[in-house]
N, C-alpha and C. Protein backbone atom coordinates (compact mmCIF):
# COMPACT_ATOMS: atom_id res chain seq x y z
N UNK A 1 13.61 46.70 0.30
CA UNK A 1 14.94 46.23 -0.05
C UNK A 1 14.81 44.87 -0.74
N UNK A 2 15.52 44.79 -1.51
CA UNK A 2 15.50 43.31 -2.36
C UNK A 2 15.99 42.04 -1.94
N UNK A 3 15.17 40.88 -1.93
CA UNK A 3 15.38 40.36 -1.38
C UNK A 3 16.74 39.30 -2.30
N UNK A 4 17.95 38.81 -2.11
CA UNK A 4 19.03 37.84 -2.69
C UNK A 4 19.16 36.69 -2.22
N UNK A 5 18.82 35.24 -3.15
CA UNK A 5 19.41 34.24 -2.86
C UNK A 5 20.95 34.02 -3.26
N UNK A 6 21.87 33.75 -2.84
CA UNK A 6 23.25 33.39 -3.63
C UNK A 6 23.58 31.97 -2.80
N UNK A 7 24.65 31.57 -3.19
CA UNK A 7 25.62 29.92 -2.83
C UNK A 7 26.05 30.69 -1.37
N UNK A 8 25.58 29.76 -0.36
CA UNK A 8 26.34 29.95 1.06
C UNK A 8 28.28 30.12 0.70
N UNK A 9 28.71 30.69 1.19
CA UNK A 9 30.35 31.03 1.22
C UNK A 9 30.72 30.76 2.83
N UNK A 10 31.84 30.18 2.97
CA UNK A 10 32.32 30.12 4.09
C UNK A 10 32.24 31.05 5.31
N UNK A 11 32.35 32.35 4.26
CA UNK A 11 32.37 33.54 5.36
C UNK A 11 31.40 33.57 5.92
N UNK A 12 30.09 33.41 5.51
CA UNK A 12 28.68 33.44 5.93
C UNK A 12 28.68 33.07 7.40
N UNK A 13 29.30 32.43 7.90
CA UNK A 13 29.03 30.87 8.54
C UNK A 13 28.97 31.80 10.23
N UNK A 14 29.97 32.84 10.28
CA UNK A 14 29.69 33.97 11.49
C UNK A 14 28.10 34.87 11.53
N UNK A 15 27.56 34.55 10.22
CA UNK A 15 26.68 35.34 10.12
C UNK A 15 24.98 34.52 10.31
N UNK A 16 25.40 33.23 10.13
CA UNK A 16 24.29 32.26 10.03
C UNK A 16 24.04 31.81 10.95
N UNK A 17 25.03 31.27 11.37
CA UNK A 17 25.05 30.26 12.81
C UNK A 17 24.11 31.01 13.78
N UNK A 18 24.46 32.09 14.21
CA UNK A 18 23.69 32.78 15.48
C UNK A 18 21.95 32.67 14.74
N UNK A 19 21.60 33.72 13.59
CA UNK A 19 20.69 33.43 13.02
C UNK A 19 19.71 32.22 13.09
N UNK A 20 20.57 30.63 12.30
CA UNK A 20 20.08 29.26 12.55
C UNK A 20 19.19 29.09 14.06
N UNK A 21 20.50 29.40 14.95
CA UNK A 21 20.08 29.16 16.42
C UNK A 21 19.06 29.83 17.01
N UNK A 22 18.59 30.80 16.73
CA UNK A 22 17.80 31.66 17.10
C UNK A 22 16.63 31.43 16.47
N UNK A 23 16.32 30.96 15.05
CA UNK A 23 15.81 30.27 14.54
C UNK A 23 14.64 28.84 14.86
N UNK A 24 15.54 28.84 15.73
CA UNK A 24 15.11 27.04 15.99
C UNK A 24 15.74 27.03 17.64
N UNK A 25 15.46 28.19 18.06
CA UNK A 25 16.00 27.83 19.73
C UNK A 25 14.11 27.67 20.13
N UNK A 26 13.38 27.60 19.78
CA UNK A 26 12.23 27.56 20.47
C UNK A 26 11.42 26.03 19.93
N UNK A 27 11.96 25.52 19.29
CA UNK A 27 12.19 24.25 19.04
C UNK A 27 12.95 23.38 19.85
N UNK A 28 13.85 24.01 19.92
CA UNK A 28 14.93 22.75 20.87
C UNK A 28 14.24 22.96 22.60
N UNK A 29 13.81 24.29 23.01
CA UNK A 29 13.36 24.43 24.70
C UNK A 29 11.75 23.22 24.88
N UNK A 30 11.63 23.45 23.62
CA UNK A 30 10.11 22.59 23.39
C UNK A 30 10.43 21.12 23.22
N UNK A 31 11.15 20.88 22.58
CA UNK A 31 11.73 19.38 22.57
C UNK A 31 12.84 18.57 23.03
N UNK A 32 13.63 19.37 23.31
CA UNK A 32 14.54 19.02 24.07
C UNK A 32 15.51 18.19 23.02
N UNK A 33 15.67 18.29 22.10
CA UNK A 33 16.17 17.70 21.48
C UNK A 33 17.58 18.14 20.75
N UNK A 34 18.51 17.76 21.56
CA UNK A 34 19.74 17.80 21.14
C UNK A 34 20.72 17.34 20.15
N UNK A 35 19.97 16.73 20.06
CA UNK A 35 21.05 15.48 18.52
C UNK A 35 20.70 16.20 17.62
N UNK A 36 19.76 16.32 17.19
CA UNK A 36 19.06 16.65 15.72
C UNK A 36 18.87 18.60 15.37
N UNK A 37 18.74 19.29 16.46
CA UNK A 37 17.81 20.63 16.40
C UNK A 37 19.11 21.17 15.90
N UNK A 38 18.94 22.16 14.65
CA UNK A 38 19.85 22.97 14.14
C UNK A 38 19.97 23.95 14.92
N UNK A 39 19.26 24.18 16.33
CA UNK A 39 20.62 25.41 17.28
C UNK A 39 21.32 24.68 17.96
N UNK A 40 21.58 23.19 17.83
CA UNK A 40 22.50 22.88 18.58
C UNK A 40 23.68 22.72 17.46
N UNK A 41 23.79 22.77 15.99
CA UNK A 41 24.56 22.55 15.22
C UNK A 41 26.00 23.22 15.24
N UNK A 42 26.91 22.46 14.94
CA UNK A 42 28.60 23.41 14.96
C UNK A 42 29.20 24.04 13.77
N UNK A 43 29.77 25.00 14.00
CA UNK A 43 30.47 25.52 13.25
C UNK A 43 30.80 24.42 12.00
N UNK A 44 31.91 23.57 12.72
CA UNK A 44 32.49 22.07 11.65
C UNK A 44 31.08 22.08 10.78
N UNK A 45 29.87 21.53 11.19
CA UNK A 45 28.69 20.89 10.68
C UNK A 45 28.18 21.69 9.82
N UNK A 46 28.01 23.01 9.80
CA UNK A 46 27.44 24.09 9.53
C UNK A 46 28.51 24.16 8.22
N UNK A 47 29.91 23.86 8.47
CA UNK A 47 30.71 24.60 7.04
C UNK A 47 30.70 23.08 6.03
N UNK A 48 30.59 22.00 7.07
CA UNK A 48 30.31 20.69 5.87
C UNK A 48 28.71 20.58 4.97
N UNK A 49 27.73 21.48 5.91
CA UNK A 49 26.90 21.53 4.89
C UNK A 49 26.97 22.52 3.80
N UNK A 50 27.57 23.49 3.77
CA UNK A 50 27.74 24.82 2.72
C UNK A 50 29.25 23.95 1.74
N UNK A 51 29.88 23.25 2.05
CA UNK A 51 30.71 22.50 1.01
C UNK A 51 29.77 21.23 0.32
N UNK A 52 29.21 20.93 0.90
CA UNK A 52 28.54 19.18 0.68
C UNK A 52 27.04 19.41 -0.19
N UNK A 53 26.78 20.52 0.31
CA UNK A 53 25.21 20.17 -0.20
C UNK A 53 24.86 21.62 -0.87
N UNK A 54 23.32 21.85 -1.45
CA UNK A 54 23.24 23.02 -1.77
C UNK A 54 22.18 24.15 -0.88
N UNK A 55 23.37 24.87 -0.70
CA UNK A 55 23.12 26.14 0.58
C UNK A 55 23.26 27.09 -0.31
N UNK A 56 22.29 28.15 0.07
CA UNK A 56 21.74 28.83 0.06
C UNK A 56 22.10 30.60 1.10
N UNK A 57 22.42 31.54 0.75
CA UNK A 57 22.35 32.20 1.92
C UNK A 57 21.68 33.16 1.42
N UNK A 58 20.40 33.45 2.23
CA UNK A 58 19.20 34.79 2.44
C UNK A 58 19.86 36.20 2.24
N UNK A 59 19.83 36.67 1.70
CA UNK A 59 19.84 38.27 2.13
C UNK A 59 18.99 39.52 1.62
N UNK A 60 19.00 40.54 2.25
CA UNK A 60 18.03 41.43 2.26
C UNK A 60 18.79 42.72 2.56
N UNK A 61 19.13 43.02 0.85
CA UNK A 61 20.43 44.07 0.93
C UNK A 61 21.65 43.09 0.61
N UNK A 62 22.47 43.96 1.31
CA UNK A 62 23.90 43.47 2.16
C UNK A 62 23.80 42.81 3.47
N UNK A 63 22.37 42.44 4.13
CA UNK A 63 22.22 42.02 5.49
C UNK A 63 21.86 40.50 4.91
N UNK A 64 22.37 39.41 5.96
CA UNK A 64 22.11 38.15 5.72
C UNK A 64 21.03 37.72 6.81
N UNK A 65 19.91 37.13 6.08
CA UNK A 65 19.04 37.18 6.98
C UNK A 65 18.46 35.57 7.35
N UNK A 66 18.96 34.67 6.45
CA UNK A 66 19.02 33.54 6.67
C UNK A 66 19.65 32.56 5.85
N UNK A 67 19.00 31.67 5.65
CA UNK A 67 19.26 30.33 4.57
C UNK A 67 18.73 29.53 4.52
N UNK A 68 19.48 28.37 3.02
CA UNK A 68 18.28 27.05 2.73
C UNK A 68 19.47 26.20 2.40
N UNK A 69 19.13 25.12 2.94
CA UNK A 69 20.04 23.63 3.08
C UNK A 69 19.15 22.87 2.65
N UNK A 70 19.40 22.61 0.57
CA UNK A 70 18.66 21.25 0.46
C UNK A 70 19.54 20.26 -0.17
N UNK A 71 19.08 18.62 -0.33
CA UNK A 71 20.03 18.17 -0.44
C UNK A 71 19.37 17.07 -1.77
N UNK A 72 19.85 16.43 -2.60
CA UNK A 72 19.49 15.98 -3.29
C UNK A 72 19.79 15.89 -4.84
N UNK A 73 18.46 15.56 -5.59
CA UNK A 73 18.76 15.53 -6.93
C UNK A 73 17.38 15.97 -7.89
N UNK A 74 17.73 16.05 -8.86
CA UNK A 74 15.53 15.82 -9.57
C UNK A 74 14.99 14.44 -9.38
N UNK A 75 15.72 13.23 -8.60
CA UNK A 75 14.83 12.52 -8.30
C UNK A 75 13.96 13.19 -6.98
N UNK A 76 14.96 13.08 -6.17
CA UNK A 76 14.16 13.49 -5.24
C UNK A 76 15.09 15.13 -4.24
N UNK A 77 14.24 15.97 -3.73
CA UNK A 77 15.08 16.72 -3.28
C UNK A 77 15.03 16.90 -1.88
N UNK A 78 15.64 17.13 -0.96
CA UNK A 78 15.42 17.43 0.65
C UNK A 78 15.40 18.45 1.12
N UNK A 79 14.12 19.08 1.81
CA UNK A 79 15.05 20.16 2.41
C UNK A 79 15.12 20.46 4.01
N UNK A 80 16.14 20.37 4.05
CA UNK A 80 16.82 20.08 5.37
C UNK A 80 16.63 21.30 6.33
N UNK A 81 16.59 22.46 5.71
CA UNK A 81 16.49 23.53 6.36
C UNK A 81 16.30 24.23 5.66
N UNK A 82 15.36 25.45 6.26
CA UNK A 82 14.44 26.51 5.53
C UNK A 82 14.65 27.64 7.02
N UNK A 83 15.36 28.70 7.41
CA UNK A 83 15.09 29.90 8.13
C UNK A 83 15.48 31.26 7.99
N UNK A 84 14.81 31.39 8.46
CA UNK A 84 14.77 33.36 8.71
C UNK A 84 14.86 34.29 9.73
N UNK A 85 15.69 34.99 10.08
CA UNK A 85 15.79 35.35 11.48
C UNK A 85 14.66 35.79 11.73
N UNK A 86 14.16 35.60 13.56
CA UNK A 86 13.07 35.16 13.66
C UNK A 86 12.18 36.87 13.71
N UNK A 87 13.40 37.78 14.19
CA UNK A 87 13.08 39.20 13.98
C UNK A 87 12.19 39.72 12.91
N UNK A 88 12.23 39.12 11.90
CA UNK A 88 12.06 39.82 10.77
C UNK A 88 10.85 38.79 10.05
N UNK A 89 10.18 37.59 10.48
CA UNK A 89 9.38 36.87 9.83
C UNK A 89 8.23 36.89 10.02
N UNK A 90 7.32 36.74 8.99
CA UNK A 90 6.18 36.81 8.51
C UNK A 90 5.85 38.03 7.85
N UNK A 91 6.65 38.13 6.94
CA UNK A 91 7.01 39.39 5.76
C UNK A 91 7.13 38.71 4.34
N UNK A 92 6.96 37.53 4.22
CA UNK A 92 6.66 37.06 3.16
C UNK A 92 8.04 36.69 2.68
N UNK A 93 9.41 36.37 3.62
CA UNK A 93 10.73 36.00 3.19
C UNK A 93 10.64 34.45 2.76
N UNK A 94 9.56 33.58 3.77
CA UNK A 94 9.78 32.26 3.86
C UNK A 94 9.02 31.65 2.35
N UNK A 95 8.19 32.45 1.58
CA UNK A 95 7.47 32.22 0.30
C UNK A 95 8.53 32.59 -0.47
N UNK A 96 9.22 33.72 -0.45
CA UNK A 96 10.15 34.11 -1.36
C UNK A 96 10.90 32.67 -1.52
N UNK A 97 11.78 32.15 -0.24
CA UNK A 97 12.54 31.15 -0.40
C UNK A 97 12.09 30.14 -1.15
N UNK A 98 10.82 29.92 -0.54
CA UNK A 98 10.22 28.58 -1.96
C UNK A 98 10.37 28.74 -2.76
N UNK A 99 9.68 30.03 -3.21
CA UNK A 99 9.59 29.75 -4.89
C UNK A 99 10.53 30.15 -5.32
N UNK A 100 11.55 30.65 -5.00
CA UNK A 100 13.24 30.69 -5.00
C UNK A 100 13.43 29.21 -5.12
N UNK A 101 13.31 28.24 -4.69
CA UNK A 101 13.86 26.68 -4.69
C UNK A 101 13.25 26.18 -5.92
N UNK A 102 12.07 26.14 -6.26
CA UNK A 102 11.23 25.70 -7.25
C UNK A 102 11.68 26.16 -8.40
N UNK A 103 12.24 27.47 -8.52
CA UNK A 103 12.62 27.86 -9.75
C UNK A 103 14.47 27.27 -9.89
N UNK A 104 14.91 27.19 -8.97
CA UNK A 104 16.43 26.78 -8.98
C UNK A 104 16.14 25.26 -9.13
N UNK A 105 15.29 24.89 -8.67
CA UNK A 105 15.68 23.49 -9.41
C UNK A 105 13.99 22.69 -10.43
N UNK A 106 13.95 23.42 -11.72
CA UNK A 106 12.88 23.26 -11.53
C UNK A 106 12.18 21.87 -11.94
N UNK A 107 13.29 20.57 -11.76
CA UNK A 107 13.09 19.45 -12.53
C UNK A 107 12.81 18.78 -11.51
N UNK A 108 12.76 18.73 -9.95
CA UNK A 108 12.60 17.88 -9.36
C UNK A 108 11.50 17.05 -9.04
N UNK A 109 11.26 15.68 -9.12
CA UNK A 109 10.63 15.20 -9.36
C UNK A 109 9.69 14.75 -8.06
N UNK A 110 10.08 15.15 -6.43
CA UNK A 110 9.68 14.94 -5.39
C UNK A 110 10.36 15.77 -4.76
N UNK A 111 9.61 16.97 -3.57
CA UNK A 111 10.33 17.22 -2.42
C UNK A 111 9.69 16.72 -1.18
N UNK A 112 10.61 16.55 -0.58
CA UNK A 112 10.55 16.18 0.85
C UNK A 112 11.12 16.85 1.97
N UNK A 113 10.12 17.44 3.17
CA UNK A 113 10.51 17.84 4.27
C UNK A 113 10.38 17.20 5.21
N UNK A 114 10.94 17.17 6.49
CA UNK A 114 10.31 16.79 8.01
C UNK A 114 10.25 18.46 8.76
N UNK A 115 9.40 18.23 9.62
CA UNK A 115 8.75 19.31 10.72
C UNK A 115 8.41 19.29 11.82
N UNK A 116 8.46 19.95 13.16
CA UNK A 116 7.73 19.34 14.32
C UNK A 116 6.28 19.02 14.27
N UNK A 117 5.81 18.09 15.19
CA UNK A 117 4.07 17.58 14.96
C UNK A 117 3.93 18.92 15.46
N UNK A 118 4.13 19.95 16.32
CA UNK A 118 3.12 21.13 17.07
C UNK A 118 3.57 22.23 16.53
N UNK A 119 4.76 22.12 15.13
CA UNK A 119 4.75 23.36 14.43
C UNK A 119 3.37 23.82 13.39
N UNK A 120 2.66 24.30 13.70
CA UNK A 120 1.40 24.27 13.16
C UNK A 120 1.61 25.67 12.29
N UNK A 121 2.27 26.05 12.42
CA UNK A 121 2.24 27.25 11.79
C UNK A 121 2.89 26.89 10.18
N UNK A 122 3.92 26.32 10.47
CA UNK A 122 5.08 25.31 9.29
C UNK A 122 4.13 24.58 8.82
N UNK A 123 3.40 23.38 9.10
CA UNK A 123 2.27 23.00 8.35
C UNK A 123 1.44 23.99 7.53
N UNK A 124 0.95 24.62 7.97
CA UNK A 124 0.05 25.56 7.11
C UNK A 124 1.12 26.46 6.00
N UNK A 125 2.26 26.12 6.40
CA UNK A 125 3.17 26.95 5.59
C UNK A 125 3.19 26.45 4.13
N UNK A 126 3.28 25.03 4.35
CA UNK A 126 4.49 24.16 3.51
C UNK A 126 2.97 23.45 2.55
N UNK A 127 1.68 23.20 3.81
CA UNK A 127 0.93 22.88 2.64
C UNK A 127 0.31 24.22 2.08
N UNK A 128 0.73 24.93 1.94
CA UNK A 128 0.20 26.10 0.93
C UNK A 128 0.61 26.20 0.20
N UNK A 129 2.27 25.44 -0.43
CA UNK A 129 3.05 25.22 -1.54
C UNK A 129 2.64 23.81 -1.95
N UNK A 130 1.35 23.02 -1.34
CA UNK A 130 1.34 21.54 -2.23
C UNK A 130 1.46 20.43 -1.58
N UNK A 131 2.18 20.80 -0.21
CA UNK A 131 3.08 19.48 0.56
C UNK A 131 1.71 18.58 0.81
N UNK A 132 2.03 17.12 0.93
CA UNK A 132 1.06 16.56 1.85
C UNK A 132 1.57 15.77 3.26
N UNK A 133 1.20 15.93 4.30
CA UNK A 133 1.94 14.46 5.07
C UNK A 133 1.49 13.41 4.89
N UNK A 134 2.37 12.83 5.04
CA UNK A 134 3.08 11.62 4.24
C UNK A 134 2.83 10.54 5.47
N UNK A 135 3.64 11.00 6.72
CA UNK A 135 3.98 9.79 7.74
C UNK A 135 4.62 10.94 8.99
N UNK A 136 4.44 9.84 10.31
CA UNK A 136 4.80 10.78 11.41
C UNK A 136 6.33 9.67 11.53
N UNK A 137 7.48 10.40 12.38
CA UNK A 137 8.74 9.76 13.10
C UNK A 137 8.48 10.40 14.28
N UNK A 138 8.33 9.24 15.19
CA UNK A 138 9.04 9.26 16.91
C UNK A 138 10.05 9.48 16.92
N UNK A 139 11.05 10.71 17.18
CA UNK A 139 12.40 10.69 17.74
C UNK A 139 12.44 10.74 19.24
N UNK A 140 12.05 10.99 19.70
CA UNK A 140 12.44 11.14 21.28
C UNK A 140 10.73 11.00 22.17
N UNK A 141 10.76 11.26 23.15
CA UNK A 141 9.99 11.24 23.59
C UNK A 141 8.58 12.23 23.59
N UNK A 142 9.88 13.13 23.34
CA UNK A 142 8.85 14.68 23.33
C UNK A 142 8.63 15.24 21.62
N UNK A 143 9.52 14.73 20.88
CA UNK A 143 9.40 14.64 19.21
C UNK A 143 8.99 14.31 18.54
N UNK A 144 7.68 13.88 18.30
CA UNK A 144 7.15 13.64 16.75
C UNK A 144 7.88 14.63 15.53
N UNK A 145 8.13 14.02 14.40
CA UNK A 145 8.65 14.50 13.13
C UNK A 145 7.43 14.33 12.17
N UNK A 146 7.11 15.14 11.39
CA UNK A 146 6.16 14.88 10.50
C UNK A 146 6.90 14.74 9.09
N UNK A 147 6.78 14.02 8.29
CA UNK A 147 7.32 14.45 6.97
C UNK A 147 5.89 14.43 5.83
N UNK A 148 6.72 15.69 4.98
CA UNK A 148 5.81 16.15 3.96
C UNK A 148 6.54 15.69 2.84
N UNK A 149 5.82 15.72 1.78
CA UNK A 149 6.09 15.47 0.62
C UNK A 149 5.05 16.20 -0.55
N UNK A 150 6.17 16.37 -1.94
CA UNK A 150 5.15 17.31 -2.79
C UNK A 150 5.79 16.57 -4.20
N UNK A 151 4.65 15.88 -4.74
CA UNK A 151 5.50 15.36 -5.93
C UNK A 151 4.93 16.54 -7.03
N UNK A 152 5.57 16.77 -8.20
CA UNK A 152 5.51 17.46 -9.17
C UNK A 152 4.57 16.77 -10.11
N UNK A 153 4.42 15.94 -10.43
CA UNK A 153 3.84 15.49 -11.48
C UNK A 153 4.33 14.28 -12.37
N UNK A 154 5.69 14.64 -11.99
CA UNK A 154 6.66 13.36 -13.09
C UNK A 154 6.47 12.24 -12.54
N UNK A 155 6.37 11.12 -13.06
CA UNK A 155 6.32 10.13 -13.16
C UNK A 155 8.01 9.63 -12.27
N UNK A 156 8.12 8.92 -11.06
CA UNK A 156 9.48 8.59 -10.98
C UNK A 156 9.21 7.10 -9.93
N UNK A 157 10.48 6.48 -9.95
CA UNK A 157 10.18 5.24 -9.03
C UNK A 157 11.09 5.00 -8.40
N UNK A 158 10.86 4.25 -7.16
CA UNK A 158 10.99 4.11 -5.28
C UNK A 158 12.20 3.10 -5.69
């Protein structure tokens, strides 16, 4: 079945949310981290990022199978979120999405992610598209954040 990126739509938002959470519920039991972990995210939060920023919604068919929340510009781009319901991954959806991003924006001049330090699997993911780390963030006690970064080539300044 083919896989579709299109613009997140409001309606989505019954269809994502559970998805997101499920997503990233083995993240939050591991870190405990409530402020930040997108399964603790709300509805409100969830529909201000599909108005505010550029979202993304997965599908495979008529079935929605995830999404991408990045935020930015061709200076620099973010991406805030990258998932896939967790049913269905390691089928080659989470490569699709990249190079789905790379081609939608293909001027950007830096991307930047953060990741858990013990997602090791996401590391090996992200540097297989280029990323390097960059720097670790302490959020909590039990949280290290890693951030990656992948510059393109262009020339740009801080």
């Amino acid at each position: 079945m083919p896989i579709v990126f299109r613009k997140s739509i409001l309606d989505d938002i019954e269809d994502l949310l559970p998805i997101q959470r499920a997503a990233f519920q083995e993240d939050l039991e591991k870190y405990e981290d409530y402020e930040t972990n997108p399964a603790c995210e709300t509805i409100e939060k969830l529909t201000e990022n599909i108005l505010n920023y550029h979202h993304y919604t997965i599908l495979e068919g008529r079935e929605i199978i995830g999404a991408i929340d990045v935020r930015g510009n061709n200076e620099r781009m973010h991406i805030d979120k990258l998932f896939i319901n967790p049913s269905i991954q390691n089928k080659g959806l989470g490569t699709a999405a990249m190079n789905f991003l790379e081609k939608e924006f293909p001027n950007v001049k830096l991307w930047t992610l953060y990741t858990p330090f013990l997602s090791f699997r996401n590391h090996h993911f992200y540097e297989k598209f280029g990323y390097k780390k960059t720097k670790e963030v302490k959020l909590t006690s039990k949280l290290i954040l890693f951030k990656y970064e992948k510059s393109t080539g262009y020339i740009f300044n801080n």
